[in-house]
PDB file of N, CA and C in Angstrom:
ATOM      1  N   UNK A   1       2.406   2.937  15.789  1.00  0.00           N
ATOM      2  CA  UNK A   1       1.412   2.058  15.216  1.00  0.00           C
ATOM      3  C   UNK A   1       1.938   1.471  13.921  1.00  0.00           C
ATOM      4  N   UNK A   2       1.393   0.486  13.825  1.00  0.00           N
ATOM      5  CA  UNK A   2       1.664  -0.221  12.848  1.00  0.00           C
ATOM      6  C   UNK A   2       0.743  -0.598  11.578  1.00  0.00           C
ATOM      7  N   UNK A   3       0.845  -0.370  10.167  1.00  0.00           N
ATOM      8  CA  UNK A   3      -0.285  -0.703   9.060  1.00  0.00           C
ATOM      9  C   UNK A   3      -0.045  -1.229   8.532  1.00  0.00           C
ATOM     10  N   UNK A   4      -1.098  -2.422   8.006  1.00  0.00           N
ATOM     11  CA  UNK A   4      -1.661  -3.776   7.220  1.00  0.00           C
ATOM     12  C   UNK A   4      -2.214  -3.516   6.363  1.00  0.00           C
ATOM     13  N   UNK A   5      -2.131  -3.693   5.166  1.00  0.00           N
ATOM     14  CA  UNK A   5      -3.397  -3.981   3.746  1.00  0.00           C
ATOM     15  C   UNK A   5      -2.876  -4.931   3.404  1.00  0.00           C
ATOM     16  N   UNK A   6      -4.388  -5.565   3.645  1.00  0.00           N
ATOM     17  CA  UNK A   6      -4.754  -7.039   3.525  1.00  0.00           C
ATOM     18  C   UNK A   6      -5.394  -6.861   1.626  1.00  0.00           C
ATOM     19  N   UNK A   7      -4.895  -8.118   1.085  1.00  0.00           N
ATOM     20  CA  UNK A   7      -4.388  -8.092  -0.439  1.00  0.00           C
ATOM     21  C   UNK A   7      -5.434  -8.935  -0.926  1.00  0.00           C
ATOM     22  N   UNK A   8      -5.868  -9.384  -1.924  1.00  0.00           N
ATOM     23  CA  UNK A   8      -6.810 -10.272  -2.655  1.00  0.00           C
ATOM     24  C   UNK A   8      -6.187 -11.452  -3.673  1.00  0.00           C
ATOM     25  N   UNK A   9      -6.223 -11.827  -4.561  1.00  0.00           N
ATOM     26  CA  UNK A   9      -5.264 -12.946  -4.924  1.00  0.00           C
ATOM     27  C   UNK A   9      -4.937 -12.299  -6.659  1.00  0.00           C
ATOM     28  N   UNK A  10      -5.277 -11.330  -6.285  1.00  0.00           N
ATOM     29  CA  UNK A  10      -4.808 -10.172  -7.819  1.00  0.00           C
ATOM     30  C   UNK A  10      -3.512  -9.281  -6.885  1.00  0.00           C
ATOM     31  N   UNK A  11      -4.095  -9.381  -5.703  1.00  0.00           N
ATOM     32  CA  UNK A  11      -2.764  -8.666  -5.170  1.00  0.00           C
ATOM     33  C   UNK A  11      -3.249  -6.747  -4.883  1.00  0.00           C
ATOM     34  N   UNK A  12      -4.930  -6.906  -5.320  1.00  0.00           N
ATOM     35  CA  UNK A  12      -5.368  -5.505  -5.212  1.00  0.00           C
ATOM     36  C   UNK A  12      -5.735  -5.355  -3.391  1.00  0.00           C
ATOM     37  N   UNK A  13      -5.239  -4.183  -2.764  1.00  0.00           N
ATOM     38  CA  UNK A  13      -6.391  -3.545  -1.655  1.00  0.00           C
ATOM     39  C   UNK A  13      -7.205  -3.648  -1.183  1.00  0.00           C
ATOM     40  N   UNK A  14      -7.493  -4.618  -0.295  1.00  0.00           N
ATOM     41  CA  UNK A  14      -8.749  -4.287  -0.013  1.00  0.00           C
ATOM     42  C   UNK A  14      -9.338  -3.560   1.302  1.00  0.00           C
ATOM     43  N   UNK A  15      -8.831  -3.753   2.261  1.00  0.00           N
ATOM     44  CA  UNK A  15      -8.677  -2.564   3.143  1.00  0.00           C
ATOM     45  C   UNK A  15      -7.242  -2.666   4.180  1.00  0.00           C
ATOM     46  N   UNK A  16      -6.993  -1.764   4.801  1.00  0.00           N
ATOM     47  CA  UNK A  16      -5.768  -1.251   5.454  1.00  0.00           C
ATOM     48  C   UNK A  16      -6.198  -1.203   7.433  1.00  0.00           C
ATOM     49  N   UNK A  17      -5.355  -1.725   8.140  1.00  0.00           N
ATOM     50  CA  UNK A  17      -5.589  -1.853   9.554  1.00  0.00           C
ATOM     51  C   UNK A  17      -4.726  -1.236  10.123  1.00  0.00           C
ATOM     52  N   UNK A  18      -4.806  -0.964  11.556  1.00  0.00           N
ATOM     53  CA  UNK A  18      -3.528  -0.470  12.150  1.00  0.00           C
ATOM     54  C   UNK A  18      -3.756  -1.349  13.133  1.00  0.00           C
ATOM     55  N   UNK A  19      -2.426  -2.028  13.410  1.00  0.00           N
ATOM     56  CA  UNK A  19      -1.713  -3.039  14.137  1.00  0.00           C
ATOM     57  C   UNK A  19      -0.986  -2.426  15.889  1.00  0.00           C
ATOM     58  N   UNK A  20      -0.940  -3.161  16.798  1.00  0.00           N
ATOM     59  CA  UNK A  20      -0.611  -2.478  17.981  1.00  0.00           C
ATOM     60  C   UNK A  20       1.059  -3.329  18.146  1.00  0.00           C
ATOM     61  N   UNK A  21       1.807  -1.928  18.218  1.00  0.00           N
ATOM     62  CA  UNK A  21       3.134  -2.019  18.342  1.00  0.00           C
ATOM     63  C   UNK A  21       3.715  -2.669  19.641  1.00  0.00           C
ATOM     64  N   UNK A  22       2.554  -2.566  20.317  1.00  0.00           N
ATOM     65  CA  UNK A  22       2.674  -3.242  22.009  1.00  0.00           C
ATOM     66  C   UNK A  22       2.530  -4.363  21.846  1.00  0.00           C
ATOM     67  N   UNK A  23       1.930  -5.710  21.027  1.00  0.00           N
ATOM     68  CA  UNK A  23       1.523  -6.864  21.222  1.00  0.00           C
ATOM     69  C   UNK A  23       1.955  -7.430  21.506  1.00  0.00           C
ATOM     70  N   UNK A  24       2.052  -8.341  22.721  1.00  0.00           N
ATOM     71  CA  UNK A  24       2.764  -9.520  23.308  1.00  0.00           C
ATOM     72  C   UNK A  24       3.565 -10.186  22.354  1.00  0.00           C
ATOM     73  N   UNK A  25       3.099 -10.342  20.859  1.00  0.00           N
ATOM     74  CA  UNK A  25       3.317 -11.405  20.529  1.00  0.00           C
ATOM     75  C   UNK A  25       5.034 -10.529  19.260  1.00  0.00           C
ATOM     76  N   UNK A  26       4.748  -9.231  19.931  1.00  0.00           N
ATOM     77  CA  UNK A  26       6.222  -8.974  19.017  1.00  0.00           C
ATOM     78  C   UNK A  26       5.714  -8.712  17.313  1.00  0.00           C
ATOM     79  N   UNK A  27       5.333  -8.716  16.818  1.00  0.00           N
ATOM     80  CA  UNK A  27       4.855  -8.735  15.524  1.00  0.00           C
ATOM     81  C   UNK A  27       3.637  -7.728  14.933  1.00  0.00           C
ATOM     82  N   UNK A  28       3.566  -6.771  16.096  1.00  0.00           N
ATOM     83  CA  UNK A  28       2.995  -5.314  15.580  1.00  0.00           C
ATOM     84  C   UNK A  28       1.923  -6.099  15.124  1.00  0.00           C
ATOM     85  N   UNK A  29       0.876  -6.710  15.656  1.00  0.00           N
ATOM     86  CA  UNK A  29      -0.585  -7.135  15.464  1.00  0.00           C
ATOM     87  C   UNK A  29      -1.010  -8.048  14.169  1.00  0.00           C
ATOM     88  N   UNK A  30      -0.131  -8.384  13.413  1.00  0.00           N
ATOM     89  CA  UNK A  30       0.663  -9.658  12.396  1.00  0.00           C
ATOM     90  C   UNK A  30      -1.066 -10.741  12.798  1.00  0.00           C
ATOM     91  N   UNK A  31       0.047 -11.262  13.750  1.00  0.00           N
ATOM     92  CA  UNK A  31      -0.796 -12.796  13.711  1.00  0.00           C
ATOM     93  C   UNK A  31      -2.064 -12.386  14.583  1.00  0.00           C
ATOM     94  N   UNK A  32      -2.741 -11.597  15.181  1.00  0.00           N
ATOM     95  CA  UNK A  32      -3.795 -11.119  15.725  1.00  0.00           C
ATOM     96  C   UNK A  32      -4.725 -10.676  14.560  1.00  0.00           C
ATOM     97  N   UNK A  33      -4.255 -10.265  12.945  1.00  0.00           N
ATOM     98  CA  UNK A  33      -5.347  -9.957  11.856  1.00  0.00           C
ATOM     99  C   UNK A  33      -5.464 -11.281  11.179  1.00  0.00           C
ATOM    100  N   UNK A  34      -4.406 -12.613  11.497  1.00  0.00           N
ATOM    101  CA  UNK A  34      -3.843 -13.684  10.716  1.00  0.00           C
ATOM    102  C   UNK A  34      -5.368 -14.467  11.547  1.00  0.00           C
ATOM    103  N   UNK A  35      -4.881 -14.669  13.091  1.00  0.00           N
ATOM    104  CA  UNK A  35      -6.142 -15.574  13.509  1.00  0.00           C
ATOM    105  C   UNK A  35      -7.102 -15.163  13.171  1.00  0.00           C
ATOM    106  N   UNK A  36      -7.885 -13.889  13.515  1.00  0.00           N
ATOM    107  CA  UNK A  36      -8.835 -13.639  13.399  1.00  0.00           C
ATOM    108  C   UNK A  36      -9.935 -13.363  12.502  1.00  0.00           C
ATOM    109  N   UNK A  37      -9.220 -12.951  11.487  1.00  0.00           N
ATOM    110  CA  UNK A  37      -9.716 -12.074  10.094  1.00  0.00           C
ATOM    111  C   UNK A  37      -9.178 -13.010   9.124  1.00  0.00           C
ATOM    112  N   UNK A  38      -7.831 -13.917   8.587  1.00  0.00           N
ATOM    113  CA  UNK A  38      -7.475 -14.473   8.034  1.00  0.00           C
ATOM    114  C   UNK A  38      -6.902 -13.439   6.621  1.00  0.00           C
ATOM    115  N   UNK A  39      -7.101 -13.877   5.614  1.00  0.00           N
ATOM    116  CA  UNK A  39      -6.429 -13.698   4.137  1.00  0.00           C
ATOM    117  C   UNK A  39      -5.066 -13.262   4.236  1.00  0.00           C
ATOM    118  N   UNK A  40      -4.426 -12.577   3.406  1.00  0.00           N
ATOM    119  CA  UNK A  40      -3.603 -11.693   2.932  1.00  0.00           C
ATOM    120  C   UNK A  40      -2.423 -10.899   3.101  1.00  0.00           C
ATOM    121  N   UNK A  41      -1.686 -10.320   4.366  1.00  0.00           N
ATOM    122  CA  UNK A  41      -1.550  -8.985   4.700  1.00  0.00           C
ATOM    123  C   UNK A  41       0.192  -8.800   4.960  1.00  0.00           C
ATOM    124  N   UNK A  42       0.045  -7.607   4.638  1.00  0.00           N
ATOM    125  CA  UNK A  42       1.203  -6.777   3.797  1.00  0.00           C
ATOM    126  C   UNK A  42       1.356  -6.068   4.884  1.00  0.00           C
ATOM    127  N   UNK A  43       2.588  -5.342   4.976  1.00  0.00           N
ATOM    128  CA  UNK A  43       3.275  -4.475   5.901  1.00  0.00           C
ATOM    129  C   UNK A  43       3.157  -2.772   5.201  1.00  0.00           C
ATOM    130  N   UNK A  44       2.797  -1.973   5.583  1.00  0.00           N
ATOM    131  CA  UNK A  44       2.443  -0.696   4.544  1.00  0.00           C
ATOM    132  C   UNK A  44       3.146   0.149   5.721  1.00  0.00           C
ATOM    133  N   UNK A  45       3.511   1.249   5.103  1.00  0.00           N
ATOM    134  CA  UNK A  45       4.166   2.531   6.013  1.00  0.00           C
ATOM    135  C   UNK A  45       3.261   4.203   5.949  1.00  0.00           C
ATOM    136  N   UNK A  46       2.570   4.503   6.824  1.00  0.00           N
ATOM    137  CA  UNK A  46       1.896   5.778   6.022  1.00  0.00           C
ATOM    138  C   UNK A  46       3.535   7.075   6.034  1.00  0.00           C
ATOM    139  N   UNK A  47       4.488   7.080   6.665  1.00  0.00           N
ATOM    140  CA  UNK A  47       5.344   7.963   5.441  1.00  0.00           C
ATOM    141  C   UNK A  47       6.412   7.055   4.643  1.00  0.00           C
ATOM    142  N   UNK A  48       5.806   5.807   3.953  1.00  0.00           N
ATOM    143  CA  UNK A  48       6.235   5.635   2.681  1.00  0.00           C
ATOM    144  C   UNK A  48       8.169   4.797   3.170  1.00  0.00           C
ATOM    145  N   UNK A  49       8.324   4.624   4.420  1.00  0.00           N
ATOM    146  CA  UNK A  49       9.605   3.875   4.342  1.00  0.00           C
ATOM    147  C   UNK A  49       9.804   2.915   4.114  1.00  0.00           C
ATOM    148  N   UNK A  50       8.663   1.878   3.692  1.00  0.00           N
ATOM    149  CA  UNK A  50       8.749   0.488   2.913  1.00  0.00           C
ATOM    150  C   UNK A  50       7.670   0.685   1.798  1.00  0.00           C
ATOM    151  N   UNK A  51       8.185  -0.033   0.778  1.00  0.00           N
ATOM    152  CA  UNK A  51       6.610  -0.509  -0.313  1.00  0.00           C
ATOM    153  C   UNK A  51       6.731   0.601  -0.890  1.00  0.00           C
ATOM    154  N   UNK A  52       7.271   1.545  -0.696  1.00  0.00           N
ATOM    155  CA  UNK A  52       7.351   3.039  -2.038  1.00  0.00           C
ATOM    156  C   UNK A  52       6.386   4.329  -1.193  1.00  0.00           C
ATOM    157  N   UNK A  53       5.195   3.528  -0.981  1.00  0.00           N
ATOM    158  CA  UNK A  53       3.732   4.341  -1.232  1.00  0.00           C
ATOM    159  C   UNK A  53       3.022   3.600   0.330  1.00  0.00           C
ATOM    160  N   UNK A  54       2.099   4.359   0.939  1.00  0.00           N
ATOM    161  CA  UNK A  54       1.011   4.046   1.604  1.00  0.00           C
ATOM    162  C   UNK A  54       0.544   3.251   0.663  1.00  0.00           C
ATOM    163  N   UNK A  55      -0.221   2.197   1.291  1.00  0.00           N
ATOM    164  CA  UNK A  55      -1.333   1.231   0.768  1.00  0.00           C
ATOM    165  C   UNK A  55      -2.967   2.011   0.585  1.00  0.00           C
ATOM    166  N   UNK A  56      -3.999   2.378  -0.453  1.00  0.00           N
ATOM    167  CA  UNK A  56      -4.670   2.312  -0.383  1.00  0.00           C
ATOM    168  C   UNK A  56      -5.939   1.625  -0.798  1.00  0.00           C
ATOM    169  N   UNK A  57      -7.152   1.352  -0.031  1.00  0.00           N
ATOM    170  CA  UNK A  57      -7.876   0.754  -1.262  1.00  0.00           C
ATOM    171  C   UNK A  57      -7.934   0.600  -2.530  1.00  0.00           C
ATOM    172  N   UNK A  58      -7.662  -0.243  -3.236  1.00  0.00           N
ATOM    173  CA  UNK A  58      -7.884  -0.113  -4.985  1.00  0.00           C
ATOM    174  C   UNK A  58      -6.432  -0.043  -5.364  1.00  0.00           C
ATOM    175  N   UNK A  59      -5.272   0.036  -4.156  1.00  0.00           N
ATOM    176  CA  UNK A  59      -3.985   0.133  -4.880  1.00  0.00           C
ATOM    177  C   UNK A  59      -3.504  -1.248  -5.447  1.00  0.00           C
ATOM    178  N   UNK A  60      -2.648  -1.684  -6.041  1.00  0.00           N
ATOM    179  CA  UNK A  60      -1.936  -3.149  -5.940  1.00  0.00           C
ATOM    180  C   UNK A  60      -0.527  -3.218  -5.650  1.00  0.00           C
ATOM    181  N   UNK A  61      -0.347  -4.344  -4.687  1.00  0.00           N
ATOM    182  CA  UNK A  61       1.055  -4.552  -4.560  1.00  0.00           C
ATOM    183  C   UNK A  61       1.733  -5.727  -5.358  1.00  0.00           C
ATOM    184  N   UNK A  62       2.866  -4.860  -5.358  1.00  0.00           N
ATOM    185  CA  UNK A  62       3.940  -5.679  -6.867  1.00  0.00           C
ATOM    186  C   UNK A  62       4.790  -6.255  -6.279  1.00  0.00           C
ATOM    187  N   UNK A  63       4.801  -7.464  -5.879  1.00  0.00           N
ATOM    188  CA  UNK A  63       6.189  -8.261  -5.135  1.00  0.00           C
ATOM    189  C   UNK A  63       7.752  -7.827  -5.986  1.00  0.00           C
ATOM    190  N   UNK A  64       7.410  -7.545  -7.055  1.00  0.00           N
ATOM    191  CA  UNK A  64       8.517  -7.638  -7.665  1.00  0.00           C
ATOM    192  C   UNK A  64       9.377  -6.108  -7.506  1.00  0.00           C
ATOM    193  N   UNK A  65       8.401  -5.325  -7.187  1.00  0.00           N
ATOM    194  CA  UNK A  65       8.891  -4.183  -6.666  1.00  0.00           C
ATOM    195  C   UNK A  65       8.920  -3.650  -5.377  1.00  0.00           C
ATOM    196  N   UNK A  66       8.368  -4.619  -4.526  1.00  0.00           N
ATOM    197  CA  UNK A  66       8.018  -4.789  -3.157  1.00  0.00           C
ATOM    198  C   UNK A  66       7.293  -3.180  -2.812  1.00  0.00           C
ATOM    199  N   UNK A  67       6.418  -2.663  -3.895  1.00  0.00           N
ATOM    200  CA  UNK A  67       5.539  -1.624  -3.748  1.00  0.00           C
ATOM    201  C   UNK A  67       4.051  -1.451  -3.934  1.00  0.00           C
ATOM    202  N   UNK A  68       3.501  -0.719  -3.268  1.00  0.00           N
ATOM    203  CA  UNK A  68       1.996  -0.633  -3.015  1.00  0.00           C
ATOM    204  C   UNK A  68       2.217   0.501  -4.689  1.00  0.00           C
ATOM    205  N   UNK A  69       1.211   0.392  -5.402  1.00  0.00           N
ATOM    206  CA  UNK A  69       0.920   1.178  -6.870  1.00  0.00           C
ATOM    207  C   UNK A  69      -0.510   1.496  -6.591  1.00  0.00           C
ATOM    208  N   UNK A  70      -0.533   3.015  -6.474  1.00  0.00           N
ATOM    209  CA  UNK A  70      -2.213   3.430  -7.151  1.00  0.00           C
ATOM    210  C   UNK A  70      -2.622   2.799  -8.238  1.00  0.00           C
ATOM    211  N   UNK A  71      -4.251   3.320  -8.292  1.00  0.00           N
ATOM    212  CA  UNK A  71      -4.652   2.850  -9.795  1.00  0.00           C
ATOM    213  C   UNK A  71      -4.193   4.036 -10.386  1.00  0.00           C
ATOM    214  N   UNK A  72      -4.042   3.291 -12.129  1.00  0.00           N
ATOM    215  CA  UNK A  72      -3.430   4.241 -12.784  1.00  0.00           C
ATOM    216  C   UNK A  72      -4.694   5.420 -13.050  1.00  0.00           C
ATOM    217  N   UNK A  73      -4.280   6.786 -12.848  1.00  0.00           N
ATOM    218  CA  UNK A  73      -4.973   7.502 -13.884  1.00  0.00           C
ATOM    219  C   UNK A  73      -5.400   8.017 -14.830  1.00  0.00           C
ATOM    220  N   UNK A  74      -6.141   8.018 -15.379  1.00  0.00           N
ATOM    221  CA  UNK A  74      -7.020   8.580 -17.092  1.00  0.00           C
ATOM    222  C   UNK A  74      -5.657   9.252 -18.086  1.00  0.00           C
ATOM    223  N   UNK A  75      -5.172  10.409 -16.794  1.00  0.00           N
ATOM    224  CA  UNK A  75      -3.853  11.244 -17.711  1.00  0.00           C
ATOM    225  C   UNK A  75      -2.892  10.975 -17.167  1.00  0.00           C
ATOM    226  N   UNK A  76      -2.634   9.723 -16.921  1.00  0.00           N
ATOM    227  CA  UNK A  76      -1.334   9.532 -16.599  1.00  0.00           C
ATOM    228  C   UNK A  76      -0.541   9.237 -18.171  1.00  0.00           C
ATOM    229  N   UNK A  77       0.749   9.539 -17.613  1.00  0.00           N
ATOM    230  CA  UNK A  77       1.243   9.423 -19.337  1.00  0.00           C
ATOM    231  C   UNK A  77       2.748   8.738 -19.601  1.00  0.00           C
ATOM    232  N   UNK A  78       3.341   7.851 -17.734  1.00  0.00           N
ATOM    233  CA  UNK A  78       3.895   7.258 -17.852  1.00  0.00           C
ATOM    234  C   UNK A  78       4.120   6.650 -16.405  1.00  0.00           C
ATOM    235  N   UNK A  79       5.306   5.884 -15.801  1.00  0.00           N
ATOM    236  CA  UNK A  79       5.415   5.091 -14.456  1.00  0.00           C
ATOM    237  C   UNK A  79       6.925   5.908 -13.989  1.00  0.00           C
ATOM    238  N   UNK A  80       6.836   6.375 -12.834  1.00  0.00           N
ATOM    239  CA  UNK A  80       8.232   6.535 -12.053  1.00  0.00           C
ATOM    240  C   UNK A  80       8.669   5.294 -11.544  1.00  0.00           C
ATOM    241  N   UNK A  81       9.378   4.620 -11.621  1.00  0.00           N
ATOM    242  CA  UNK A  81      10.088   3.525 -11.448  1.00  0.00           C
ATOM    243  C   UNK A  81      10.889   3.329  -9.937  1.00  0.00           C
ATOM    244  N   UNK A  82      11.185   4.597  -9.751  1.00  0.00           N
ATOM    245  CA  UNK A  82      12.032   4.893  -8.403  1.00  0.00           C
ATOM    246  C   UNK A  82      10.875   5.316  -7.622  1.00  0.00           C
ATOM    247  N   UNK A  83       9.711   6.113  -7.596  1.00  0.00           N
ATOM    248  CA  UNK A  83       8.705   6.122  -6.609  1.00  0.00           C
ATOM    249  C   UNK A  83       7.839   5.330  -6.731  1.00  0.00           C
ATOM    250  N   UNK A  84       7.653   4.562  -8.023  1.00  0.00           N
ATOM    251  CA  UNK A  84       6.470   3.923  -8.209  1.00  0.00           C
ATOM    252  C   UNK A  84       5.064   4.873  -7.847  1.00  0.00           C
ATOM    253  N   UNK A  85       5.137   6.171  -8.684  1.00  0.00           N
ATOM    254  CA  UNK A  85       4.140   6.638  -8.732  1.00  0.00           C
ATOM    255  C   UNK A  85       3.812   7.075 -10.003  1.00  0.00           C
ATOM    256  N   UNK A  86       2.454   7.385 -10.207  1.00  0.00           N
ATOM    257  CA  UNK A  86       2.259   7.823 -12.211  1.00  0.00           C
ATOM    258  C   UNK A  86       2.724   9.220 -12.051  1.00  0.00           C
ATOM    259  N   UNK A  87       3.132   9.419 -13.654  1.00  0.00           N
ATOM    260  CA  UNK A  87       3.559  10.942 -14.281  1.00  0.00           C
ATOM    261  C   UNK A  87       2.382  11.309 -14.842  1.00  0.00           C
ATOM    262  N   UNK A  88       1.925  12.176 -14.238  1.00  0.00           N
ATOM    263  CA  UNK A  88       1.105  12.987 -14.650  1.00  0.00           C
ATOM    264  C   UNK A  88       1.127  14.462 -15.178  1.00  0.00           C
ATOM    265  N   UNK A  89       0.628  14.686 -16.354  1.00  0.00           N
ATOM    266  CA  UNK A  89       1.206  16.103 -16.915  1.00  0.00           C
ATOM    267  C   UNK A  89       0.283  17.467 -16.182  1.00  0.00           C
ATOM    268  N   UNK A  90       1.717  18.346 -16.068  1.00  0.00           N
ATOM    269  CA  UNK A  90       0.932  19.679 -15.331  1.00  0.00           C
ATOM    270  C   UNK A  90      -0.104  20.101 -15.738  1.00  0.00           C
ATOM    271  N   UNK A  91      -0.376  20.969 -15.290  1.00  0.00           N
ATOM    272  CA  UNK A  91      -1.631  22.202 -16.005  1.00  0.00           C
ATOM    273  C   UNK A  91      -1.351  22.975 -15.651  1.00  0.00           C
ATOM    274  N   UNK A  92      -1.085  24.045 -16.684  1.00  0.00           N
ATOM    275  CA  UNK A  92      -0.673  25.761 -16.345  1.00  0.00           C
ATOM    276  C   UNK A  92      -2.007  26.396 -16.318  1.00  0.00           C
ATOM    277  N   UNK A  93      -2.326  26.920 -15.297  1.00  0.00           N
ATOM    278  CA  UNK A  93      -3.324  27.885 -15.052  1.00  0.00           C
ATOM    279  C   UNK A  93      -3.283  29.415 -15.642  1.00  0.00           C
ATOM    280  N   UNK A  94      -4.575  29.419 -15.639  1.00  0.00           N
ATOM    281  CA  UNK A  94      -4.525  30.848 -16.469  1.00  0.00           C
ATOM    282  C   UNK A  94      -4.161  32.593 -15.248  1.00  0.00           C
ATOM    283  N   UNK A  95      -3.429  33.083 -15.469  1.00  0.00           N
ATOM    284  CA  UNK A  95      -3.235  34.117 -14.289  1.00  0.00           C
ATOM    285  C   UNK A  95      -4.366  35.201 -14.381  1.00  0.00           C
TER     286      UNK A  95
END
């Protein structure tokens, strides 16, 4: 199968499809979300072999990094560049 998140003109998420790898038309269900549904849509991988990251709602994609980015979080406290994911600091639990 194949997955789509279809983008907004900020380039944010707005939802994610799965595309049929069988389609006549060769293009893993491409122009079947293009006629029908129209806007946006991006090629996403759920284990991550294009775009960095799965696509999720609320994520944005960065042409310039050709990666899907979560939103950042509250404690995030910097950007991985090579995963394009936030650094977030541990928490040592109490034993």
């Amino acid at each position: 199968m194949s997955h789509w998140a279809e983008i907004d003109n900020n380039n944010k998420v707005l939802r994610v499809l799965v595309g049929d790898n069988n389609d006549p038309a060769g293009d893993e269900g491409y122009q079947w979300l293009i006629d029908n549904l129209g806007g946006t849509w991006i090629k996403t991988s759920y284990n991550g072999n294009i775009r960095k990251n799965y696509a999720g709602i609320g994520y944005t994609y960065d042409a310039d990094r050709d990666a899907f980015i979560a939103p950042k979080p509250d404690n995030a406290t910097g950007f991985d560049e090579d995963t394009c994911q936030w650094i977030t600091p541990k928490v040592e639990r109490e034993a």
